[in-house]
C-alpha atoms as a PDB file:
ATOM      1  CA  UNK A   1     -35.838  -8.642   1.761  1.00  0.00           C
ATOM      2  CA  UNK A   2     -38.320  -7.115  -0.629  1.00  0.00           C
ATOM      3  CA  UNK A   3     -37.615  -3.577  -2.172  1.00  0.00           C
ATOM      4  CA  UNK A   4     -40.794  -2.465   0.048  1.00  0.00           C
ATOM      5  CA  UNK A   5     -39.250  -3.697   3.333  1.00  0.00           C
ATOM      6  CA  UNK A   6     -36.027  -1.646   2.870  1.00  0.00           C
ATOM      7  CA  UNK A   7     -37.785   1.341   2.684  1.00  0.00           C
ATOM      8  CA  UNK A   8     -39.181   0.895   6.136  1.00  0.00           C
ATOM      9  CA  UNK A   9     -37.872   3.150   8.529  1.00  0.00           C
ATOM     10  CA  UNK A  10     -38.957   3.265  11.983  1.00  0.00           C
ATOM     11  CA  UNK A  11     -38.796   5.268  15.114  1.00  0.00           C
ATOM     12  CA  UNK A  12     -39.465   3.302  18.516  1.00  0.00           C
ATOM     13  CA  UNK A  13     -40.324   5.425  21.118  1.00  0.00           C
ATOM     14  CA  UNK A  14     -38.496   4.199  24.988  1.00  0.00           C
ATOM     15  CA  UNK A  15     -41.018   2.022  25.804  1.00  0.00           C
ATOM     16  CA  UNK A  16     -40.149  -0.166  23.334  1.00  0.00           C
ATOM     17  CA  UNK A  17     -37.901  -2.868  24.384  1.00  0.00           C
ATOM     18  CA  UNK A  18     -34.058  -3.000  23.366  1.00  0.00           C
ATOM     19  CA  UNK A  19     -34.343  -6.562  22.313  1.00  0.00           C
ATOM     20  CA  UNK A  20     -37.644  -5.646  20.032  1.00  0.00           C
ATOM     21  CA  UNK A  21     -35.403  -3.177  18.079  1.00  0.00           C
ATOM     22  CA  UNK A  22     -31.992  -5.639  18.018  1.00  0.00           C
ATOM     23  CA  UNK A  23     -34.434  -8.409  16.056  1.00  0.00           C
ATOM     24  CA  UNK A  24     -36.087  -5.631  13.406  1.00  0.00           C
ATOM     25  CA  UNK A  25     -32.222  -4.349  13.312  1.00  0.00           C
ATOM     26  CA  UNK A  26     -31.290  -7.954  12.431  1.00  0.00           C
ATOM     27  CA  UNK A  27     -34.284  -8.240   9.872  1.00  0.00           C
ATOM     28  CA  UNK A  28     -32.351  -5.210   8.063  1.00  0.00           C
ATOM     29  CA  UNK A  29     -35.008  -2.640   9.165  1.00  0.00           C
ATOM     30  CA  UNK A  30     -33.579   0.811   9.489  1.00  0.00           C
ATOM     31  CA  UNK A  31     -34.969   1.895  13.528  1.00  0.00           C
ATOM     32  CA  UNK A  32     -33.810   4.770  15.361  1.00  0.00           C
ATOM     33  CA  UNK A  33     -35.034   4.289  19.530  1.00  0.00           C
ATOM     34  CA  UNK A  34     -36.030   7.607  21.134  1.00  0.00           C
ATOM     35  CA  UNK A  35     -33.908   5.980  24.362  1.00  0.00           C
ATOM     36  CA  UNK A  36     -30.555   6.753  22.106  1.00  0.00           C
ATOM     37  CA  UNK A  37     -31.648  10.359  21.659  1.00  0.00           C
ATOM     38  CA  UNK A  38     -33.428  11.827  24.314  1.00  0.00           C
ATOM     39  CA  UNK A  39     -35.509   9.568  27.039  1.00  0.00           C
ATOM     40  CA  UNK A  40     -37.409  12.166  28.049  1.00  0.00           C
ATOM     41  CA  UNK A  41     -38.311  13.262  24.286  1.00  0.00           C
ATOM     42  CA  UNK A  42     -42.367  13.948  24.264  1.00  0.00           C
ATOM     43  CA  UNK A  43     -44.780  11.990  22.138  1.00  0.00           C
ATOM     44  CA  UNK A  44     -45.271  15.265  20.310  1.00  0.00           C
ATOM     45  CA  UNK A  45     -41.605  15.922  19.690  1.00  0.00           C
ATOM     46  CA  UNK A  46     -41.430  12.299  18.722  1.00  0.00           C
ATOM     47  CA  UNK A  47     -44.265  12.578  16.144  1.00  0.00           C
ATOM     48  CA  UNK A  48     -42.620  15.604  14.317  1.00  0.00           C
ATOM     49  CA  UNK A  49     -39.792  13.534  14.101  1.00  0.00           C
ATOM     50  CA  UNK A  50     -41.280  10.756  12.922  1.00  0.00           C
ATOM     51  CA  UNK A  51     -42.644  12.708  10.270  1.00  0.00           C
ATOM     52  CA  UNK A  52     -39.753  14.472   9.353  1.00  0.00           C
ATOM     53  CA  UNK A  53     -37.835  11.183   8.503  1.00  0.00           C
ATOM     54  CA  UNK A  54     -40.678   9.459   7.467  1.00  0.00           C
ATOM     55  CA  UNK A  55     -40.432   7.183   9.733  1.00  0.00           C
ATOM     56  CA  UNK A  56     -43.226   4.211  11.429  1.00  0.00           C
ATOM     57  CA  UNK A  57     -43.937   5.077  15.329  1.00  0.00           C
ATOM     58  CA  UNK A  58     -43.197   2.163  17.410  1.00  0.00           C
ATOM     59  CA  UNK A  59     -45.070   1.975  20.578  1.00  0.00           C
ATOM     60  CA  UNK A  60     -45.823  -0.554  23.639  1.00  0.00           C
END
């Protein structure tokens, strides 16, 4: 993995499916799912996060 790709972090909102998030977890990718922390979290909350971390928005 290239010194770019493990600086990726990414936040995949619930839509996302479990099994898209176990493979980029498997790549090495760092990826937090919005279904761990709060389900019901709004896009907007879920942008400020995303920004905060500096973090990629995953989305269906």
């Amino acid at each position: 993995m290239s010194k770019f790709e493990e600086r990726l972090k990414f936040l995949a909102d619930v839509n996302v499916e479990k099994g898209i998030i176990e493979l980029l977890r498997n790549l090495g990718f760092e990826v937090q799912w919005v279904a761990d922390l709060d389900k019901f979290m709004e896009d907007e909350q879920v942008l400020k996060l995303a920004a905060k971390e500096s973090r990629i928005v995953l989305k269906r």
